[in-house]
N, C-alpha and C. Protein backbone atom coordinates (compact mmCIF):
# COMPACT_ATOMS: atom_id res chain seq x y z
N UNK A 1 0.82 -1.19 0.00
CA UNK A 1 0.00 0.00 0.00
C UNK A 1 0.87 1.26 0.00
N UNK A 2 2.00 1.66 0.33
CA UNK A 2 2.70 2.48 0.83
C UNK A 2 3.41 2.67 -0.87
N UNK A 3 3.86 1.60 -0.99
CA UNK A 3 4.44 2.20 -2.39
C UNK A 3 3.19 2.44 -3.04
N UNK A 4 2.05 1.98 -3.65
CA UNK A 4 1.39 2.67 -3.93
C UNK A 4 0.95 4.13 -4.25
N UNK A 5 0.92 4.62 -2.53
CA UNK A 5 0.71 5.90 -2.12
C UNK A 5 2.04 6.62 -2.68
N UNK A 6 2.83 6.38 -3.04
CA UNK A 6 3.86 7.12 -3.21
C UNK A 6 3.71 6.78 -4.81
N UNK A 7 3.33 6.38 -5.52
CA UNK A 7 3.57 5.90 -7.02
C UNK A 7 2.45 7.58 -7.31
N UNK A 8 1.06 7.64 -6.67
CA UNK A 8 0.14 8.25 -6.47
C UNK A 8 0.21 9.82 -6.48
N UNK A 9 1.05 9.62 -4.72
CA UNK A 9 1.88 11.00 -4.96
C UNK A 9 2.61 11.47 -6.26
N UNK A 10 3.50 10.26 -6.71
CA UNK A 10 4.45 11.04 -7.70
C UNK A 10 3.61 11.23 -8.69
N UNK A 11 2.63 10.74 -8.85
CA UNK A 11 1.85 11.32 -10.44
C UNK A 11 1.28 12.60 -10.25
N UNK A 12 0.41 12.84 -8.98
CA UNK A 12 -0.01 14.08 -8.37
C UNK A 12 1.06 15.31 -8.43
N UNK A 13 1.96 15.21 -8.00
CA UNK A 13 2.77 16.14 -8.24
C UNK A 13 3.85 16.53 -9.16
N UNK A 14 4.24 15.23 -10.08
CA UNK A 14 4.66 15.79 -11.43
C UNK A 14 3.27 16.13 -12.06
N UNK A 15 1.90 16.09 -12.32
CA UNK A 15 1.07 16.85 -12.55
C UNK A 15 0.82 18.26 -12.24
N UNK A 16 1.67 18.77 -11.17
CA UNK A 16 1.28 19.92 -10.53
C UNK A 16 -0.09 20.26 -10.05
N UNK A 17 -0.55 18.81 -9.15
CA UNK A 17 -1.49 18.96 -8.50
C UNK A 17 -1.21 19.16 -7.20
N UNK A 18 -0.56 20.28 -6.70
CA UNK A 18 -0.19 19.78 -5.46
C UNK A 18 -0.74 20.76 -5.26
N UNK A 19 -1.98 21.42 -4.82
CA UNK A 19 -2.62 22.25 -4.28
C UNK A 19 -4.24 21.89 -4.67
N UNK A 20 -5.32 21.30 -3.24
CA UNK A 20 -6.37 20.82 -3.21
C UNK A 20 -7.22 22.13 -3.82
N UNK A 21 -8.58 21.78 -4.78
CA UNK A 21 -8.95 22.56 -5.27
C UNK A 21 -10.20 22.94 -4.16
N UNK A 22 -10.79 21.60 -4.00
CA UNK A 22 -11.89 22.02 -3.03
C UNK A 22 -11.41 21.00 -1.82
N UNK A 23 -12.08 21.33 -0.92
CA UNK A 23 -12.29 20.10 0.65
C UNK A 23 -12.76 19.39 0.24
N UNK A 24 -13.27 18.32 -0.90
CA UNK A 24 -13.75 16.99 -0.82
C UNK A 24 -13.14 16.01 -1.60
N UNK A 25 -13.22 14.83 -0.80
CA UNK A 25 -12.44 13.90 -1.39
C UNK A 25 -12.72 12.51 -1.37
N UNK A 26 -13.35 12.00 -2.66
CA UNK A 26 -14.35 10.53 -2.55
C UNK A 26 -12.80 9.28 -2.66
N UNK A 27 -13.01 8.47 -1.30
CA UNK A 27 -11.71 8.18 -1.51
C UNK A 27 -12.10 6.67 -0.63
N UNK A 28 -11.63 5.41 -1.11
CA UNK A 28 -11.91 4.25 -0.38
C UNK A 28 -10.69 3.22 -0.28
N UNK A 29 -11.06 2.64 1.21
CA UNK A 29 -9.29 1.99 1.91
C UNK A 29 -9.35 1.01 1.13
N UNK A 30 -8.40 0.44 0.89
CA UNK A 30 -8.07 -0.97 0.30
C UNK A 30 -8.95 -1.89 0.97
N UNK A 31 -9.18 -1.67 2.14
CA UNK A 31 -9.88 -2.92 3.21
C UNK A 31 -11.03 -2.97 2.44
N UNK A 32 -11.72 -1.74 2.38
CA UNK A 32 -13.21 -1.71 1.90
C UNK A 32 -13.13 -1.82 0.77
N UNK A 33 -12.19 -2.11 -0.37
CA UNK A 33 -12.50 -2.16 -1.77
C UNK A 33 -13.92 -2.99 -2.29
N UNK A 34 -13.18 -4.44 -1.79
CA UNK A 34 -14.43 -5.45 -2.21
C UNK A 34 -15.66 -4.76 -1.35
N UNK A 35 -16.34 -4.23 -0.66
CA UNK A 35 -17.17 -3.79 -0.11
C UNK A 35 -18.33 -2.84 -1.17
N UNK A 36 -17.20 -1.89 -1.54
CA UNK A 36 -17.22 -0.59 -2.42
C UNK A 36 -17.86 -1.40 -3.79
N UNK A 37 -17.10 -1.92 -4.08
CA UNK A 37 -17.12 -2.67 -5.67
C UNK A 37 -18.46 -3.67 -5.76
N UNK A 38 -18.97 -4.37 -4.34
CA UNK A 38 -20.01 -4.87 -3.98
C UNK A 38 -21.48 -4.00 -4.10
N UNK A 39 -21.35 -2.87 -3.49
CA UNK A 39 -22.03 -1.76 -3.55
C UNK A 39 -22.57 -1.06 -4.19
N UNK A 40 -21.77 -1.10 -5.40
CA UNK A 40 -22.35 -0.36 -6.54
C UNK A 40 -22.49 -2.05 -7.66
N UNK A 41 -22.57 -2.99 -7.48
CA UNK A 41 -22.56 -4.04 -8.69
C UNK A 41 -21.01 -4.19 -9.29
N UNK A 42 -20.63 -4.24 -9.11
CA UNK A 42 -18.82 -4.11 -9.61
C UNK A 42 -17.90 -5.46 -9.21
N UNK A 43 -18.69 -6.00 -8.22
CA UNK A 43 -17.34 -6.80 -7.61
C UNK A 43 -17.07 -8.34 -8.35
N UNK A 44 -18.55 -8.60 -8.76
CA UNK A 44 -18.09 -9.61 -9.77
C UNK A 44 -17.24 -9.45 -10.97
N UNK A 45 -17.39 -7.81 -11.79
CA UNK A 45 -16.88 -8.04 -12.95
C UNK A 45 -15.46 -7.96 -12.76
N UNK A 46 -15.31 -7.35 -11.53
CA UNK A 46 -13.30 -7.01 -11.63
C UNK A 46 -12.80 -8.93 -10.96
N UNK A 47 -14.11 -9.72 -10.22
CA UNK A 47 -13.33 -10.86 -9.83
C UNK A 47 -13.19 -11.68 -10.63
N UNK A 48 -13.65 -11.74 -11.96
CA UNK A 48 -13.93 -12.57 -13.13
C UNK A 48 -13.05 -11.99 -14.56
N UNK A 49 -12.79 -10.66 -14.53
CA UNK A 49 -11.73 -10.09 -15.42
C UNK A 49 -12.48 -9.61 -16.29
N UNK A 50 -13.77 -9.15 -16.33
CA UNK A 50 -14.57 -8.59 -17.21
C UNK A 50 -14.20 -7.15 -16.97
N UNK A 51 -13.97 -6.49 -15.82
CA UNK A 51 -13.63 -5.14 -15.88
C UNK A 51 -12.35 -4.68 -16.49
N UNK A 52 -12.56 -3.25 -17.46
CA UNK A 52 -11.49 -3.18 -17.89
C UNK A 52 -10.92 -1.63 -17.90
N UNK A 53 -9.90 -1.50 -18.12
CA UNK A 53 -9.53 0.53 -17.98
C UNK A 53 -10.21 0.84 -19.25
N UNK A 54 -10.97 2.11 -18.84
CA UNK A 54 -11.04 2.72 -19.61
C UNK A 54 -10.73 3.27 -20.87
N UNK A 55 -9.00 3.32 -20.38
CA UNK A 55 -8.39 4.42 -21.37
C UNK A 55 -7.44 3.05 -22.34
N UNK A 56 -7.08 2.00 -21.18
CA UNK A 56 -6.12 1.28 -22.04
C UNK A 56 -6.40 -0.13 -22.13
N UNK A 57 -7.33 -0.34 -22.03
CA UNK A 57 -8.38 -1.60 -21.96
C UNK A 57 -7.45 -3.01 -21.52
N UNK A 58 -7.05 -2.44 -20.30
CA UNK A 58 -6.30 -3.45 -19.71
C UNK A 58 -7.25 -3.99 -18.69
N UNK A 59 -6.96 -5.53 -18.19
CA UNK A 59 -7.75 -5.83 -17.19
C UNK A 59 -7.63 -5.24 -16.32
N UNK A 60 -9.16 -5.07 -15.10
CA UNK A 60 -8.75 -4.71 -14.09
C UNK A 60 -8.38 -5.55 -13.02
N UNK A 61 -7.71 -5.53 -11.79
CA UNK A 61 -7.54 -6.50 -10.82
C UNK A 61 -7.37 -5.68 -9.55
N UNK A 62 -7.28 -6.11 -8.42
CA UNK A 62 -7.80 -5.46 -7.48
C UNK A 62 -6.18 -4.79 -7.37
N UNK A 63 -5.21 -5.75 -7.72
CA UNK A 63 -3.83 -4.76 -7.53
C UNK A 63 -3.55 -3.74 -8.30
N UNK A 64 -4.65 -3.61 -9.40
CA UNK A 64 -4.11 -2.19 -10.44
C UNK A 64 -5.44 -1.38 -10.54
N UNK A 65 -6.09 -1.23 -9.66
CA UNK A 65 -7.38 -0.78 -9.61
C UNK A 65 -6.72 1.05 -9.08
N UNK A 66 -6.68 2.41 -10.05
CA UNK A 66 -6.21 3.04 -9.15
C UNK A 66 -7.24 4.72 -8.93
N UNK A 67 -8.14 4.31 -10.36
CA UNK A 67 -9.48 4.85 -9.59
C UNK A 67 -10.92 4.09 -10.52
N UNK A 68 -12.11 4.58 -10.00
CA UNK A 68 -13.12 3.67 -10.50
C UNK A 68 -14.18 5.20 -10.26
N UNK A 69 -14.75 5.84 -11.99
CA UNK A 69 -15.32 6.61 -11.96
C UNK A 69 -16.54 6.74 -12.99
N UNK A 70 -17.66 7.38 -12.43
CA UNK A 70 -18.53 7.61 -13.29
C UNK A 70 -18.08 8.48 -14.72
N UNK A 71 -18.61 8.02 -15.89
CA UNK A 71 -18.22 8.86 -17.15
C UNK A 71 -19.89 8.22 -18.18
N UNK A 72 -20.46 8.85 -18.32
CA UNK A 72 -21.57 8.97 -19.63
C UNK A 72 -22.20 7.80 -18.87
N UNK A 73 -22.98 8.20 -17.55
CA UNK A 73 -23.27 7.30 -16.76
C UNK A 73 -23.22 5.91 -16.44
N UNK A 74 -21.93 5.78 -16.80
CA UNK A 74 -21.25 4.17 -16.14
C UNK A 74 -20.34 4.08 -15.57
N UNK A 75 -20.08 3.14 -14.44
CA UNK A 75 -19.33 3.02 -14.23
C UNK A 75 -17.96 2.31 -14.86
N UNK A 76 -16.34 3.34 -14.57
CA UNK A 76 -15.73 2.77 -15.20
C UNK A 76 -14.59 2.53 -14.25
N UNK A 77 -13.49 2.36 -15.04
CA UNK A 77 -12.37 2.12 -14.73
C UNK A 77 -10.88 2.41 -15.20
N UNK A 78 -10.13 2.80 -13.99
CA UNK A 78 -8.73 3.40 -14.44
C UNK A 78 -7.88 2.58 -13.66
N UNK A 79 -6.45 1.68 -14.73
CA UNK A 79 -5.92 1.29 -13.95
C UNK A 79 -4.67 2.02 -13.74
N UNK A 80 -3.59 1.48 -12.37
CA UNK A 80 -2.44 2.54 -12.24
C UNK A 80 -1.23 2.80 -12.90
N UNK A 81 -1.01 3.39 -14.70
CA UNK A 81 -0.51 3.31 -14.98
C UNK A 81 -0.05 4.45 -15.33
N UNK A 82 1.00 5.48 -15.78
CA UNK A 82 1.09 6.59 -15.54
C UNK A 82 0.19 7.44 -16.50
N UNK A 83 0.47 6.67 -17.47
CA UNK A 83 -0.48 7.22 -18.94
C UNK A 83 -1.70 7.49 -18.97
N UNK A 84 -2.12 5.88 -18.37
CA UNK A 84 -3.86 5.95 -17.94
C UNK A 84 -4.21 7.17 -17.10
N UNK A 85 -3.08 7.47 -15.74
CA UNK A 85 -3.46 8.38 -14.72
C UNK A 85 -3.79 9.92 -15.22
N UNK A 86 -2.90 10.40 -16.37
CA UNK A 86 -2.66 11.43 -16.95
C UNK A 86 -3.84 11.40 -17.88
N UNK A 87 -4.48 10.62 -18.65
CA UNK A 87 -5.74 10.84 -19.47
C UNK A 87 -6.57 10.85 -18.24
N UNK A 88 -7.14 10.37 -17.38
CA UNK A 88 -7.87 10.72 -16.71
C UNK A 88 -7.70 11.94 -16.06
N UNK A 89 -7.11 12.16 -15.59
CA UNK A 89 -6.84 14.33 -15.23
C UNK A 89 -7.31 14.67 -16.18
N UNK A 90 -6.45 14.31 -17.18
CA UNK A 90 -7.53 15.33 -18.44
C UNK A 90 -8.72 15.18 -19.04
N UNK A 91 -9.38 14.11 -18.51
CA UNK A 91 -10.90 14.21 -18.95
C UNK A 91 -11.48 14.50 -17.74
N UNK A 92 -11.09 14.76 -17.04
CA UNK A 92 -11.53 15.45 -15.13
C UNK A 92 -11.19 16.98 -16.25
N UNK A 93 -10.12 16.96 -16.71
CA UNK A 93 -10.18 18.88 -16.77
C UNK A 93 -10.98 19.17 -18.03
N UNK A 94 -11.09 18.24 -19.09
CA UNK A 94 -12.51 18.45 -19.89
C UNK A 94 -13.49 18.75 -19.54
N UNK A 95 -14.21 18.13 -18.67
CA UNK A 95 -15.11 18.29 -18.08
C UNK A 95 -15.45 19.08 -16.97
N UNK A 96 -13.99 20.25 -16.56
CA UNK A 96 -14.16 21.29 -15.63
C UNK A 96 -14.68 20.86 -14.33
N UNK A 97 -14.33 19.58 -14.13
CA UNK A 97 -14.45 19.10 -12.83
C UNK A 97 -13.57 19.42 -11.62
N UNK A 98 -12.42 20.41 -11.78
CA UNK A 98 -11.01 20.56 -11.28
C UNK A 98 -11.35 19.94 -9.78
């Protein structure tokens, strides 16, 4: 988890996100993943390999899971790769979501 958080960080801040835009932050522990993914209908397709990234239509798996977001009302998926991380900012800044 820790490298993780630091893989995370480093994308955040070679992005020059290092200044929060607003106070909120939709954000879930590793513990609760399967919970989360249960919750919304999700947890079968990432345990079976039907879920896939978005951007690079790689499988998802619970170790490369590094966000999971609504887009043209579905749920999708981003896994943690630097490329993937960076198209997703920018369809967050398409969409003036900052």
């Amino acid at each position: 988890m820790l490298k993780f958080r630091r893989q995370i960080l480093k994308f955040i801040f070679k992005r020059g996100y290092n200044k929060m835009k607003e106070n909120k932050l939709n954000a879930v522990h590793d513990k609760d993943l399967k919970d989360f993914l249960k919750s919304i209908d999700e947890l079968e397709k990432v345990k079976s390999g039907n879920a896939k990234c978005y951007f690079c239509n790689k499988t998802i798996t619970f170790d490369n899971i590094l966000s999971i977001f609504a887009h043209d009302k579905k749920v999708e998926f981003c896994c943690k790769t630097e490329d993937c991380y960076n198209k997703l900012m920018d369809l967050k800044d398409e969409k003036g979501n900052d």
